[in-house]
PDB file of N, CA and C in Angstrom:
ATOM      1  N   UNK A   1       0.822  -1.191   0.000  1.00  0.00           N
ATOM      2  CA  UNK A   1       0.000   0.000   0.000  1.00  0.00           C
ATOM      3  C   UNK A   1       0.868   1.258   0.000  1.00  0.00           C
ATOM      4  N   UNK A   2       1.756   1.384   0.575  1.00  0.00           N
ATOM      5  CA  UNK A   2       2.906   2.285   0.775  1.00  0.00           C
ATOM      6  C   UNK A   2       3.879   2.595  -0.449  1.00  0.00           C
ATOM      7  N   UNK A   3       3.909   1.405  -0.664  1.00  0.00           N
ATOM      8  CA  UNK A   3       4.676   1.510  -2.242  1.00  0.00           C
ATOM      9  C   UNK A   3       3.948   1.802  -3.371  1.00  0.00           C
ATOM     10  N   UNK A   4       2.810   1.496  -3.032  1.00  0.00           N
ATOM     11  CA  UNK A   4       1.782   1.974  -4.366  1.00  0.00           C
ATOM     12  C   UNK A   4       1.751   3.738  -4.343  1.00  0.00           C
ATOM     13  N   UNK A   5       1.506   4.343  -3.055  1.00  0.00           N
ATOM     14  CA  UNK A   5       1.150   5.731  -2.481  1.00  0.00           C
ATOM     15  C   UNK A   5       2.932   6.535  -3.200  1.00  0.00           C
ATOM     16  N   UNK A   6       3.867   5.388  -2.583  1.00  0.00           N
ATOM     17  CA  UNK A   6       4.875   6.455  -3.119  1.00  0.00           C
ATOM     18  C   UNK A   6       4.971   6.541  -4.714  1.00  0.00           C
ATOM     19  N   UNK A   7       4.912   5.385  -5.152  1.00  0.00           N
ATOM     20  CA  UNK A   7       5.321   5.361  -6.871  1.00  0.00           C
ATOM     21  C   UNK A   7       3.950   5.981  -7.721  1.00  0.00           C
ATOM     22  N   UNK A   8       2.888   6.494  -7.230  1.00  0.00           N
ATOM     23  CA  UNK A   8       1.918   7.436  -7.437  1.00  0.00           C
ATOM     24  C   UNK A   8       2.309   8.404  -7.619  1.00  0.00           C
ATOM     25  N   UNK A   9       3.068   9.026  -6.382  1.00  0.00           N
ATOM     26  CA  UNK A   9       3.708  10.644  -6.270  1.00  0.00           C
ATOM     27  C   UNK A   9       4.641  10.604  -6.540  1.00  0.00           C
ATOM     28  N   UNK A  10       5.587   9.599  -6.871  1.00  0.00           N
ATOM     29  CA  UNK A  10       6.782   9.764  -8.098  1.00  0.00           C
ATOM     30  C   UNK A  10       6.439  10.069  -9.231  1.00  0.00           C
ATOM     31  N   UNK A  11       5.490   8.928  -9.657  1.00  0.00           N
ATOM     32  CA  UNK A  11       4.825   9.447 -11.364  1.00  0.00           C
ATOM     33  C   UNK A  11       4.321  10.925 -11.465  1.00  0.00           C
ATOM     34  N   UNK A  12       3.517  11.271 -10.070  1.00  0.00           N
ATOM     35  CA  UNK A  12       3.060  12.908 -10.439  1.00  0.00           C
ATOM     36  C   UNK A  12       4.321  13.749 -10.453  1.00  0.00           C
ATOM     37  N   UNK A  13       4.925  13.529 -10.147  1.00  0.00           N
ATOM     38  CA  UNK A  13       6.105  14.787  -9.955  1.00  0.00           C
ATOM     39  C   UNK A  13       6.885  14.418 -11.323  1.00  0.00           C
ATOM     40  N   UNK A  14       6.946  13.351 -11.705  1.00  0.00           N
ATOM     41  CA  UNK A  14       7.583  13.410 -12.925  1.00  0.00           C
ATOM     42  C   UNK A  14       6.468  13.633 -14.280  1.00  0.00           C
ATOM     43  N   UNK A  15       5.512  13.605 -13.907  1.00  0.00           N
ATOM     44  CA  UNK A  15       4.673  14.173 -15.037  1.00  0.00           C
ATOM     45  C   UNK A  15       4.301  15.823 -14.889  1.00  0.00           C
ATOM     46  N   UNK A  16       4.568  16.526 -13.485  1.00  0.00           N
ATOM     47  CA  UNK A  16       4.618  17.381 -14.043  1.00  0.00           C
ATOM     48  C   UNK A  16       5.569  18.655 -14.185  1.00  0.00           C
ATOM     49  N   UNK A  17       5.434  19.934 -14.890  1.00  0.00           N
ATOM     50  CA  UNK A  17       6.166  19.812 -15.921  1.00  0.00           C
ATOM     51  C   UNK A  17       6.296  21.146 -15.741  1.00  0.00           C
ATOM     52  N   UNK A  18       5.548  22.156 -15.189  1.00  0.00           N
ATOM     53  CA  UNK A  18       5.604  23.279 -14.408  1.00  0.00           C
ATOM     54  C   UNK A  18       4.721  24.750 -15.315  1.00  0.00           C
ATOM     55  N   UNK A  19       5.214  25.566 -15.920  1.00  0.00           N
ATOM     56  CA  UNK A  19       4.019  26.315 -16.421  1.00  0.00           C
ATOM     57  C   UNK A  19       4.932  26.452 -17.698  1.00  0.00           C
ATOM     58  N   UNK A  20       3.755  26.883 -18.421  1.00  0.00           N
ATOM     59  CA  UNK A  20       4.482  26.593 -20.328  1.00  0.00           C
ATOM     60  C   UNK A  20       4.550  28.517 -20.258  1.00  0.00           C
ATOM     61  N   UNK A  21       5.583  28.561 -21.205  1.00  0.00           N
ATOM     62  CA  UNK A  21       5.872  29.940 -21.446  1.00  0.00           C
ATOM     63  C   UNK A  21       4.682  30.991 -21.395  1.00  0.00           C
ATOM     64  N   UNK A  22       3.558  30.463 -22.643  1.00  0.00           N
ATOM     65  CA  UNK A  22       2.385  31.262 -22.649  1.00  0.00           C
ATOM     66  C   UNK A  22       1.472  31.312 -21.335  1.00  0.00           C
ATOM     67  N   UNK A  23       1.594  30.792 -20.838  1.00  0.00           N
ATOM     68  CA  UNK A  23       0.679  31.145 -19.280  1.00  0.00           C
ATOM     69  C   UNK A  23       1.603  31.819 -18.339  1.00  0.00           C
ATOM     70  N   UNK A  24       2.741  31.941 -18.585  1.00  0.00           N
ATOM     71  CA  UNK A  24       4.006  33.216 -18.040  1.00  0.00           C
ATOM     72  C   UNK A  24       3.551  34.404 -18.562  1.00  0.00           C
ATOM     73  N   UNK A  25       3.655  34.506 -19.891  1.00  0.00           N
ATOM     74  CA  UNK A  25       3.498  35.745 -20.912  1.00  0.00           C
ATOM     75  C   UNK A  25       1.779  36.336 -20.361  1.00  0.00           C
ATOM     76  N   UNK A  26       0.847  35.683 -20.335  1.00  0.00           N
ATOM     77  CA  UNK A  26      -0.877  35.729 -20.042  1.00  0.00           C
ATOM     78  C   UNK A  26      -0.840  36.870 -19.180  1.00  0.00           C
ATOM     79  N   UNK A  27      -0.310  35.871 -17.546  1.00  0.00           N
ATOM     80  CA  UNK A  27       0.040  36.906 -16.457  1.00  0.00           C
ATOM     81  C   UNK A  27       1.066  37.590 -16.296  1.00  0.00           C
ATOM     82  N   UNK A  28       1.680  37.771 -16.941  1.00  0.00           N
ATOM     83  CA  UNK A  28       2.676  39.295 -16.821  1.00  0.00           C
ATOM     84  C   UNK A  28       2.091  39.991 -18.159  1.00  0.00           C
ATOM     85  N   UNK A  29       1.071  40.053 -18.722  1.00  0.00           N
ATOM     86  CA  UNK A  29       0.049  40.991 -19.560  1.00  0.00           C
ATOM     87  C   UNK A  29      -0.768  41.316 -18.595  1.00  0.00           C
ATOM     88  N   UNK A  30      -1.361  40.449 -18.014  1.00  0.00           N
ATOM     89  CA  UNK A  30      -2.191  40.787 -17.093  1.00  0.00           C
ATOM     90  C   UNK A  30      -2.105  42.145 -15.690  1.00  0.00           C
ATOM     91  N   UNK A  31      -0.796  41.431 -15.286  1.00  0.00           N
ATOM     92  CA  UNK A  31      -0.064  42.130 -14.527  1.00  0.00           C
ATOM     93  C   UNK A  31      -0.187  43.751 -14.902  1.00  0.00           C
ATOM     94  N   UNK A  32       0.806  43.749 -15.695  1.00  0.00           N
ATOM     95  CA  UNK A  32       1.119  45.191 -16.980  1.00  0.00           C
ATOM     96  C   UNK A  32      -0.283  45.867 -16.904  1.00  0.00           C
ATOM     97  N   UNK A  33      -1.346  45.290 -17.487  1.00  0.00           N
ATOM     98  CA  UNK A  33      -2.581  45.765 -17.652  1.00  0.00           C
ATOM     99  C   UNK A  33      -3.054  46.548 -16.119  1.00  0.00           C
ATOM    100  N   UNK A  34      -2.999  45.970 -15.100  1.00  0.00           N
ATOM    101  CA  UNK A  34      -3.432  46.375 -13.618  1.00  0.00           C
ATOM    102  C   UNK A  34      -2.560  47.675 -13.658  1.00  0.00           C
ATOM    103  N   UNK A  35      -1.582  47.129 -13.718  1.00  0.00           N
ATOM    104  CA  UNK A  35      -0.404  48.159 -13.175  1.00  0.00           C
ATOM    105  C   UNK A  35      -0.948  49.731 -13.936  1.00  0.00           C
ATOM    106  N   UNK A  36      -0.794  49.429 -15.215  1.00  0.00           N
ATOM    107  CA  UNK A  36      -1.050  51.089 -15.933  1.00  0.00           C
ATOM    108  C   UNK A  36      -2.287  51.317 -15.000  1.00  0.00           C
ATOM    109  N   UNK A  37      -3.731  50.843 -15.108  1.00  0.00           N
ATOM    110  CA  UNK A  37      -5.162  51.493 -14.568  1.00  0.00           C
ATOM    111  C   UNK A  37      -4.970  51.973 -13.507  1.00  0.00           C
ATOM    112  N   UNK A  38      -3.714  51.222 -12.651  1.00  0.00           N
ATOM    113  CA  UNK A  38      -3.481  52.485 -11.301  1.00  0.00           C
ATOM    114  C   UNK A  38      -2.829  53.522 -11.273  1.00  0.00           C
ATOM    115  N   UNK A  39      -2.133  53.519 -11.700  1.00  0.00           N
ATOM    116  CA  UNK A  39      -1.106  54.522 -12.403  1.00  0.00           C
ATOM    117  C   UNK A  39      -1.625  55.504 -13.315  1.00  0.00           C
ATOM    118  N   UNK A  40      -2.530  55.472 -14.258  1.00  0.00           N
ATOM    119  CA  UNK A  40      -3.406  56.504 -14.310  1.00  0.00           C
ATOM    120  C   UNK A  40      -4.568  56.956 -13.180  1.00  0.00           C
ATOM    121  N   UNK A  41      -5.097  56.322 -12.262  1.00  0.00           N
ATOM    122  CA  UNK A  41      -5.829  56.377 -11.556  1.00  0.00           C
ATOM    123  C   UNK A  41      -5.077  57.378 -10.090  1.00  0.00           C
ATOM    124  N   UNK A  42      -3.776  57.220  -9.906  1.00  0.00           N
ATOM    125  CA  UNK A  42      -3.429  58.062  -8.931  1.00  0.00           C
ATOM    126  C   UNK A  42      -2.715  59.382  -9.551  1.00  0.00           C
ATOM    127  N   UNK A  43      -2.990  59.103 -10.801  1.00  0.00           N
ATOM    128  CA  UNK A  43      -2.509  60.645 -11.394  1.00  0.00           C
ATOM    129  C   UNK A  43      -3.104  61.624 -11.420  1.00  0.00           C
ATOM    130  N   UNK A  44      -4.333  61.053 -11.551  1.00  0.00           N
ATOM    131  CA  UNK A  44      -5.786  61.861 -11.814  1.00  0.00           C
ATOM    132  C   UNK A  44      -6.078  62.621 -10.078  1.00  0.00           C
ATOM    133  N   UNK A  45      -5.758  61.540  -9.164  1.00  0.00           N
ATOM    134  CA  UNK A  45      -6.027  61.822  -7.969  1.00  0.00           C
ATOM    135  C   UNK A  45      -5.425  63.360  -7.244  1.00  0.00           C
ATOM    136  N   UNK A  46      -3.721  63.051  -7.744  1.00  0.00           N
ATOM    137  CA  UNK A  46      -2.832  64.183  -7.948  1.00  0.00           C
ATOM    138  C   UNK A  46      -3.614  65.472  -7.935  1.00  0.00           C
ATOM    139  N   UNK A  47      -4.016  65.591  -9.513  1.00  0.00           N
ATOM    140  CA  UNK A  47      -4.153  66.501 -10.209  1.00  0.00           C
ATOM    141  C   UNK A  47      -5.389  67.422  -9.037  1.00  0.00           C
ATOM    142  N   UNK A  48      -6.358  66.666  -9.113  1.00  0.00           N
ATOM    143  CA  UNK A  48      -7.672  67.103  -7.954  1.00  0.00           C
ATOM    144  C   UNK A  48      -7.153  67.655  -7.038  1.00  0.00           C
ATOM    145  N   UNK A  49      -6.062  67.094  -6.665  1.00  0.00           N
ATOM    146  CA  UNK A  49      -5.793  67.601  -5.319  1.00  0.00           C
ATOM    147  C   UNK A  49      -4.825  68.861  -5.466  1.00  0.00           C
ATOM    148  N   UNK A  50      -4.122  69.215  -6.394  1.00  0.00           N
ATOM    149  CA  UNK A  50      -3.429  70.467  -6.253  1.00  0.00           C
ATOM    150  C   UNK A  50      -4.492  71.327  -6.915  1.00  0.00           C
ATOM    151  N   UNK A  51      -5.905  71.178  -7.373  1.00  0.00           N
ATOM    152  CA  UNK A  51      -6.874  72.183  -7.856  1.00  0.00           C
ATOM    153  C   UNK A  51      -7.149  72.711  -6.561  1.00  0.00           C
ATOM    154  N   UNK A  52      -8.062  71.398  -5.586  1.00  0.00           N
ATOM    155  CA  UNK A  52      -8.301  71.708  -4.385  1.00  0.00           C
ATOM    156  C   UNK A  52      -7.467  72.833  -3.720  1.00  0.00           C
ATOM    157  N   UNK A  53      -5.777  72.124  -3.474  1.00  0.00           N
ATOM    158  CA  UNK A  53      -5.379  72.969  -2.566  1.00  0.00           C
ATOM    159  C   UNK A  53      -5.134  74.967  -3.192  1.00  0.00           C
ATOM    160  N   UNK A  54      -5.270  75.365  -4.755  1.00  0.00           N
ATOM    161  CA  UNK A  54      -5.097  76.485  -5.422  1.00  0.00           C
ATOM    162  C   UNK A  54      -6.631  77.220  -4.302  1.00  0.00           C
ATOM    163  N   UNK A  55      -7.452  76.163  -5.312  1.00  0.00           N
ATOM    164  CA  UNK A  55      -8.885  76.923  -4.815  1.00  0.00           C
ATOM    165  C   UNK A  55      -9.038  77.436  -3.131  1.00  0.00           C
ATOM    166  N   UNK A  56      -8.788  77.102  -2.339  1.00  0.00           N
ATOM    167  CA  UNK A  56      -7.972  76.754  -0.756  1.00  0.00           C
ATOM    168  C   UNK A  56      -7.603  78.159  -0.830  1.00  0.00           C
ATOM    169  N   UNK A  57      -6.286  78.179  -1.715  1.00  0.00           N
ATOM    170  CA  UNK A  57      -5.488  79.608  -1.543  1.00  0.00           C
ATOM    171  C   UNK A  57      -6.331  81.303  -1.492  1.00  0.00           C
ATOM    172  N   UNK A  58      -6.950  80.924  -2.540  1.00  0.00           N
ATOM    173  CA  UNK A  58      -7.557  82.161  -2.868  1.00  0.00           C
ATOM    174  C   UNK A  58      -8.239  82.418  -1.934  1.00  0.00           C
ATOM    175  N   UNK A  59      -9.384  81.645  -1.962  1.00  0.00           N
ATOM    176  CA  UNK A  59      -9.884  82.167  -0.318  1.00  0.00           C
ATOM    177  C   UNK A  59      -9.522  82.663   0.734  1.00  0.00           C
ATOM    178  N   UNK A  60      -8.110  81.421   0.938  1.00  0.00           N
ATOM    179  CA  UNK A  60      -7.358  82.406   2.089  1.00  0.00           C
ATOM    180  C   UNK A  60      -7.004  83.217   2.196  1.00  0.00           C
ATOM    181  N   UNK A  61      -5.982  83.634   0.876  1.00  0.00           N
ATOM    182  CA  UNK A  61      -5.727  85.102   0.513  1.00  0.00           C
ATOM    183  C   UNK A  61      -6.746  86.221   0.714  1.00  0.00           C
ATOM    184  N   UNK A  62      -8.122  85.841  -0.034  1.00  0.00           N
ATOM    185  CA  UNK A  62      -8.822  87.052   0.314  1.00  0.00           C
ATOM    186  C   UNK A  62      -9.632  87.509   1.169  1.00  0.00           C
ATOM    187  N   UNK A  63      -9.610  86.319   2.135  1.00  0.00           N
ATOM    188  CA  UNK A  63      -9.778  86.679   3.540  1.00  0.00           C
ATOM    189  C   UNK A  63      -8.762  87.435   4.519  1.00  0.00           C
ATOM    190  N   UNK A  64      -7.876  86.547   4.140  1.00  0.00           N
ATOM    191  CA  UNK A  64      -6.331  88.233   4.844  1.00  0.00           C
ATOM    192  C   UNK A  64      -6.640  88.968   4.113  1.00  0.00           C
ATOM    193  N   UNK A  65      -6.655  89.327   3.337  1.00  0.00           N
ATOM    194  CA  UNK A  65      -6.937  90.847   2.608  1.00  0.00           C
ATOM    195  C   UNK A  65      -7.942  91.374   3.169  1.00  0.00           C
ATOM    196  N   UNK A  66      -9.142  90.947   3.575  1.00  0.00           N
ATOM    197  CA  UNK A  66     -10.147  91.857   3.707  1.00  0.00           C
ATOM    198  C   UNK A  66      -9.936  91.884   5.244  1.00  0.00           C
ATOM    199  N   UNK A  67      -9.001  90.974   6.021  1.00  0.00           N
ATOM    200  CA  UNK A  67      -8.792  91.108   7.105  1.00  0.00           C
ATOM    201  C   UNK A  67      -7.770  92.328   7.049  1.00  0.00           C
ATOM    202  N   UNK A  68      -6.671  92.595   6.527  1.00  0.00           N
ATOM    203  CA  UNK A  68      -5.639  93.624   6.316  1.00  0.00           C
ATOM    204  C   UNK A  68      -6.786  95.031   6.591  1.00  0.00           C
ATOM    205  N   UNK A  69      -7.038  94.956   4.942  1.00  0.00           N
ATOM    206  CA  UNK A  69      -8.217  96.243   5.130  1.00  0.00           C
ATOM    207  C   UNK A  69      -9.350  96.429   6.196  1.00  0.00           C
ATOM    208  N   UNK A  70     -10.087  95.660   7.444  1.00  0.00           N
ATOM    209  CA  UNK A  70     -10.311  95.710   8.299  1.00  0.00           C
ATOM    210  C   UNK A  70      -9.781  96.627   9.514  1.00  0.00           C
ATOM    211  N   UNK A  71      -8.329  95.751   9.543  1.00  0.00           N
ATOM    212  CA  UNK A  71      -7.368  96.158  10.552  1.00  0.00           C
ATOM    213  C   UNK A  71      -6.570  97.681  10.224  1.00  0.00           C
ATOM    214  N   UNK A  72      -6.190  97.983   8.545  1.00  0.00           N
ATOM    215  CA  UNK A  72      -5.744  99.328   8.606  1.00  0.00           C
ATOM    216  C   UNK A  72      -6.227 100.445   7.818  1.00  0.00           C
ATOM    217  N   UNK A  73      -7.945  99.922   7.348  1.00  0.00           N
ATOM    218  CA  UNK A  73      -8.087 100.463   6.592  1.00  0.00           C
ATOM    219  C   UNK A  73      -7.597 100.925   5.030  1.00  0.00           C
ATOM    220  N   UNK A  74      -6.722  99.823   4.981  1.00  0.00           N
ATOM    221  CA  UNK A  74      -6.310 100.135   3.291  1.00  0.00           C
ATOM    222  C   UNK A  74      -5.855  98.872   2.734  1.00  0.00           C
ATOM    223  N   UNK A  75      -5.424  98.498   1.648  1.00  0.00           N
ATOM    224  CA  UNK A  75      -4.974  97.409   0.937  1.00  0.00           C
ATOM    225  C   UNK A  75      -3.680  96.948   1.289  1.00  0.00           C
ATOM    226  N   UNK A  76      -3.044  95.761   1.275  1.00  0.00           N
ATOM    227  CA  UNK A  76      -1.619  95.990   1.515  1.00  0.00           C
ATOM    228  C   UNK A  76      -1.347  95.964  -0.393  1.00  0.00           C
ATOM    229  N   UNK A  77       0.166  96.320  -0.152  1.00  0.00           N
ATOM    230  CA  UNK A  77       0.498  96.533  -1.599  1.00  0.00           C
ATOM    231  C   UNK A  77       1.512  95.440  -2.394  1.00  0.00           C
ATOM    232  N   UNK A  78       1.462  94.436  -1.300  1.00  0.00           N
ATOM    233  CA  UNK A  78       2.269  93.165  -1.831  1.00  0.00           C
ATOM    234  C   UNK A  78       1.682  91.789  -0.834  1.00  0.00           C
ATOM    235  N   UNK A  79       2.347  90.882  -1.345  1.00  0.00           N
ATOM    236  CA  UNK A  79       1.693  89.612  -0.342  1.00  0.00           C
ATOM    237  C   UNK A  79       2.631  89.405   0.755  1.00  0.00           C
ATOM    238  N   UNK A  80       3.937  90.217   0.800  1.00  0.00           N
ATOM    239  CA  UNK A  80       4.730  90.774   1.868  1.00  0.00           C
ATOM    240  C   UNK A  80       4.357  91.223   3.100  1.00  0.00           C
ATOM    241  N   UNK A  81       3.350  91.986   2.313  1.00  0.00           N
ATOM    242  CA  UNK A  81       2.187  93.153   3.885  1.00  0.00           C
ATOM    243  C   UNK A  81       1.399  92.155   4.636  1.00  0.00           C
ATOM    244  N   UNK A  82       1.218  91.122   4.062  1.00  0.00           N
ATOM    245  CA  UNK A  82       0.262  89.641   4.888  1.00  0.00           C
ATOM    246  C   UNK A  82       1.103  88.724   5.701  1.00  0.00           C
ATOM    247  N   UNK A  83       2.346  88.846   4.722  1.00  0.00           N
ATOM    248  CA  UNK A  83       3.136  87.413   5.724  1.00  0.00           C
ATOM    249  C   UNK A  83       3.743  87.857   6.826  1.00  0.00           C
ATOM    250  N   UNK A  84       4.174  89.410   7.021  1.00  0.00           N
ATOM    251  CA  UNK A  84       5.116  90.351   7.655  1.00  0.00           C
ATOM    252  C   UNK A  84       4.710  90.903   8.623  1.00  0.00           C
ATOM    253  N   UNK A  85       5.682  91.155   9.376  1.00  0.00           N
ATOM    254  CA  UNK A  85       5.396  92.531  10.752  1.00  0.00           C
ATOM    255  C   UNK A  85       4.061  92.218  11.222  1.00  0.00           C
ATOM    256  N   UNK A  86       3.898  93.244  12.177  1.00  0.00           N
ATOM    257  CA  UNK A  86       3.046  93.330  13.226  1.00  0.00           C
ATOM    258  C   UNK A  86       1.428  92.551  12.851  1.00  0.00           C
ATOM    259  N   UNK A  87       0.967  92.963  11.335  1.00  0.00           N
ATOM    260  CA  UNK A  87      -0.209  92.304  10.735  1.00  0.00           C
ATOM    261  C   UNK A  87       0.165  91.117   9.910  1.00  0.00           C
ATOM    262  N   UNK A  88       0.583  90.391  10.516  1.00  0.00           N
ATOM    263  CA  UNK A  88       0.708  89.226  10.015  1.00  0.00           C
ATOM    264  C   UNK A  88      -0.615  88.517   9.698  1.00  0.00           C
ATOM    265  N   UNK A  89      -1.063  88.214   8.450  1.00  0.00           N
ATOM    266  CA  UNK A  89      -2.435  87.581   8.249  1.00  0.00           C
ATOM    267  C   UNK A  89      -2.053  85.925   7.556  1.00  0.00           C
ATOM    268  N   UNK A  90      -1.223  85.581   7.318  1.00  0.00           N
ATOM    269  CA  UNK A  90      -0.717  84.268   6.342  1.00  0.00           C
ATOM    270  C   UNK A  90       0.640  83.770   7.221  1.00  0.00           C
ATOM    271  N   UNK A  91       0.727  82.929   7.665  1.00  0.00           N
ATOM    272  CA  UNK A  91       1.788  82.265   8.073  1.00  0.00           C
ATOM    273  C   UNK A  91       2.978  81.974   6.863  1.00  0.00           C
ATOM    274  N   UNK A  92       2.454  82.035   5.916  1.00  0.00           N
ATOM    275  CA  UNK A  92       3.989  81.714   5.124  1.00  0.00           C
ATOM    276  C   UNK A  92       3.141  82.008   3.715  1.00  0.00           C
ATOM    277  N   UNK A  93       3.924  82.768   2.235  1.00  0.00           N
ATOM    278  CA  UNK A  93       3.408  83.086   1.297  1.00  0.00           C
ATOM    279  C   UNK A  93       2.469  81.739   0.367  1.00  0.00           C
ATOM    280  N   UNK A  94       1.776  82.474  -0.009  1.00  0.00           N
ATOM    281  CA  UNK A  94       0.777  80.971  -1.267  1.00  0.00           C
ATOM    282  C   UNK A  94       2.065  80.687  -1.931  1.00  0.00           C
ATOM    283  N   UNK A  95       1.655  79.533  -2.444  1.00  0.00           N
ATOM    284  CA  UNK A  95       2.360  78.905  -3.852  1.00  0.00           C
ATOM    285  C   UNK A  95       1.490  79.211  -4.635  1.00  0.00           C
ATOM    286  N   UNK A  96       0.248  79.139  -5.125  1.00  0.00           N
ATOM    287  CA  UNK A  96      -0.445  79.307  -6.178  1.00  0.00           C
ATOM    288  C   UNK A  96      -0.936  80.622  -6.490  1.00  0.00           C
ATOM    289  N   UNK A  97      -0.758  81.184  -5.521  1.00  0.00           N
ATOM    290  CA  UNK A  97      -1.903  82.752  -5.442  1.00  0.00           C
ATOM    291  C   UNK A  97      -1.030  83.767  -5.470  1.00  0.00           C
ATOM    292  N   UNK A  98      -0.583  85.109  -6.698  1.00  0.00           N
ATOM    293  CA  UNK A  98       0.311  86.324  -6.230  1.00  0.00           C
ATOM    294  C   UNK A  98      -0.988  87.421  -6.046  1.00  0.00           C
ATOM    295  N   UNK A  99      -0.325  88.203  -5.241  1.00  0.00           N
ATOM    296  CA  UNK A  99      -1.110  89.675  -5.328  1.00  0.00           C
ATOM    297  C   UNK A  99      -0.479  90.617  -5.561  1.00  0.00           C
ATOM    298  N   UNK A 100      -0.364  91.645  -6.677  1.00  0.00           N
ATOM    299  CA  UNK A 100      -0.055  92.343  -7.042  1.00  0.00           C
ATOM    300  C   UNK A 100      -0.757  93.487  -7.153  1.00  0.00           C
ATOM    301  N   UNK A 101      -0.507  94.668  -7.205  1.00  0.00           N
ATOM    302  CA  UNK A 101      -1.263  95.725  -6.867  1.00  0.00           C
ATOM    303  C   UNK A 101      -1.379  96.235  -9.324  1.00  0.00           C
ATOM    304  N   UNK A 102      -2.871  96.875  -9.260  1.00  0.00           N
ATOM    305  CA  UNK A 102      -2.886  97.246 -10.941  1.00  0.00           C
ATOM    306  C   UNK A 102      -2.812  98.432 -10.706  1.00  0.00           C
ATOM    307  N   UNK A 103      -2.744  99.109 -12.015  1.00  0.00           N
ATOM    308  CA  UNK A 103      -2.379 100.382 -12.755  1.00  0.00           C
ATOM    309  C   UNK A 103      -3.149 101.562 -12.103  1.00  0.00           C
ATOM    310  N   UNK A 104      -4.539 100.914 -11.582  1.00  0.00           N
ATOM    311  CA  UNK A 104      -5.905 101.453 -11.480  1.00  0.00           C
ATOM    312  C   UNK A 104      -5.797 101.536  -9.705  1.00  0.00           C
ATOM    313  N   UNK A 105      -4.221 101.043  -8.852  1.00  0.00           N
ATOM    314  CA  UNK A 105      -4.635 101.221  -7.405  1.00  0.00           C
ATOM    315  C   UNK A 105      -5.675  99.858  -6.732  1.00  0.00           C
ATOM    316  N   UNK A 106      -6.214  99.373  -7.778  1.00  0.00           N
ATOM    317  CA  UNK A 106      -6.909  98.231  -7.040  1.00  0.00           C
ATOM    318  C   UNK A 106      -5.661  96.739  -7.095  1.00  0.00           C
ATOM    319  N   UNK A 107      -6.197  95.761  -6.299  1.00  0.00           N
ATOM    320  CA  UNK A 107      -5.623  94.703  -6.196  1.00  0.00           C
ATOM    321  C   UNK A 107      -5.906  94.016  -6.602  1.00  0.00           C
ATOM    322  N   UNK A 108      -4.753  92.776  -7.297  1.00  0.00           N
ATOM    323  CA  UNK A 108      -5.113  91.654  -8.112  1.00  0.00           C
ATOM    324  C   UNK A 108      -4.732  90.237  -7.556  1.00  0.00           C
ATOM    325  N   UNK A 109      -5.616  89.246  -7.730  1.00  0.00           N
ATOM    326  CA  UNK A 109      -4.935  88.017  -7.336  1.00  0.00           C
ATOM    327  C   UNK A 109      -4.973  87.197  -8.776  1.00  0.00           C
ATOM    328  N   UNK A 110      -3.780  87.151  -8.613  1.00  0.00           N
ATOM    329  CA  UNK A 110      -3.528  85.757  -9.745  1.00  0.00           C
ATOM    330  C   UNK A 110      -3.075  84.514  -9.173  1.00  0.00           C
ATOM    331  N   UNK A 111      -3.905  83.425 -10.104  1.00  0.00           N
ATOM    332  CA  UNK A 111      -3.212  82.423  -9.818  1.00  0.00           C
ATOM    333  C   UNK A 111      -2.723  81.705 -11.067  1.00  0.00           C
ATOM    334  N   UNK A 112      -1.576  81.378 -10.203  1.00  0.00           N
ATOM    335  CA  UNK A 112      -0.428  80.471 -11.499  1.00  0.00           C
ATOM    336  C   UNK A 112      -0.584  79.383 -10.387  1.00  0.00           C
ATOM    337  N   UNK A 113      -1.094  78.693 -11.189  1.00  0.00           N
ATOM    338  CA  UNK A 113      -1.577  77.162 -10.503  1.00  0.00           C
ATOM    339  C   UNK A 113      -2.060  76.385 -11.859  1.00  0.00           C
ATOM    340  N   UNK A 114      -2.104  75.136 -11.304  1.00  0.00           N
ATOM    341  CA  UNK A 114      -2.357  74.192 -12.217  1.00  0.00           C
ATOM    342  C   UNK A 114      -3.539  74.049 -12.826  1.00  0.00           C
ATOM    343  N   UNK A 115      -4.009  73.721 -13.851  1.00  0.00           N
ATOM    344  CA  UNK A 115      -5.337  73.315 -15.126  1.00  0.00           C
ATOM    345  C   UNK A 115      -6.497  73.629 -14.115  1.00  0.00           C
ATOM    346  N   UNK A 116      -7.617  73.802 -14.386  1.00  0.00           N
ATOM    347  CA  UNK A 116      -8.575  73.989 -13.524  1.00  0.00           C
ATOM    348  C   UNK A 116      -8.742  74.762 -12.033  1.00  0.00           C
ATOM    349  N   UNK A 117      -7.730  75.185 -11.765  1.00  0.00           N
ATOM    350  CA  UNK A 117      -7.863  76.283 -10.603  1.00  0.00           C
ATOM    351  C   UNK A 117      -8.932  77.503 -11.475  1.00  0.00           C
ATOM    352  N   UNK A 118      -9.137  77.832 -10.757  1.00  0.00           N
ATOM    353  CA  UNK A 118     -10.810  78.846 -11.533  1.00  0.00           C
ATOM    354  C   UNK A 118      -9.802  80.642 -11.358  1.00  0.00           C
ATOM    355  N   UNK A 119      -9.710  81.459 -11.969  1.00  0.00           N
ATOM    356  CA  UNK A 119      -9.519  82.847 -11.632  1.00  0.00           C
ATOM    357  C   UNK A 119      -9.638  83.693 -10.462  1.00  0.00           C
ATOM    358  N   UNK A 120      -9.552  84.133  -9.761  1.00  0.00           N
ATOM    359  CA  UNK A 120      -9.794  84.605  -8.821  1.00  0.00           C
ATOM    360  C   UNK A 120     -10.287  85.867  -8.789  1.00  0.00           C
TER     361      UNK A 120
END
């Protein structure tokens, strides 16, 4: 009975034969295939998220601003006048958001930010 059980699982191991090239090639297509759909999928994620954080900015910005003009009655004339001295309204300058003062005395916010950040 013992000898039958082993020379059973001799024959299986010598019959088999392990995986044929094309069922290698199948799943590493397969593989490949997964791999890109995430990889576009966290790019996209990226992207949302530096819109988010632009859109974020502006607001903040023009809430110190209207906090500035609150506190001294006038505009500041750079995004210097927010991060600086005594009225400090922004802990550290935007990345996405400048303010620059126009031709006309009024203030501008631009943003140089990425695809879909909206104008300010």
């Amino acid at each position: 009975m013992l000898q039958n059980t082993l020379a059973r699982a001799r024959q299986a191991r010598r019959d088999d034969s392990g995986f044929t090239l094309i069922e290698l090639v199948i799943v590493i297509l397969i593989l490949g295939v997964l791999a890109g759909v995430v990889v576009f999928s966290v790019r996209g994620i990226n992207d949302r998220g530096a819109v988010a954080a632009c859109k974020t900015e502006i607001r903040t910005v023009e809430t110190a601003v209207e906090a500035f003009y609150a506190r001294t009655n006038g505009y500041p004339n750079a995004m210097t006048d927010l991060t600086a001295g005594a009225n400090q309204f922004l802990h550290s300058a935007p990345e996405y958001v400048a303010l620059a003062p126009a031709n006309d005395g009024t203030l501008v916010l631009t943003a140089a930010a990425p695809a879909g950040c909206p104008a300010p």
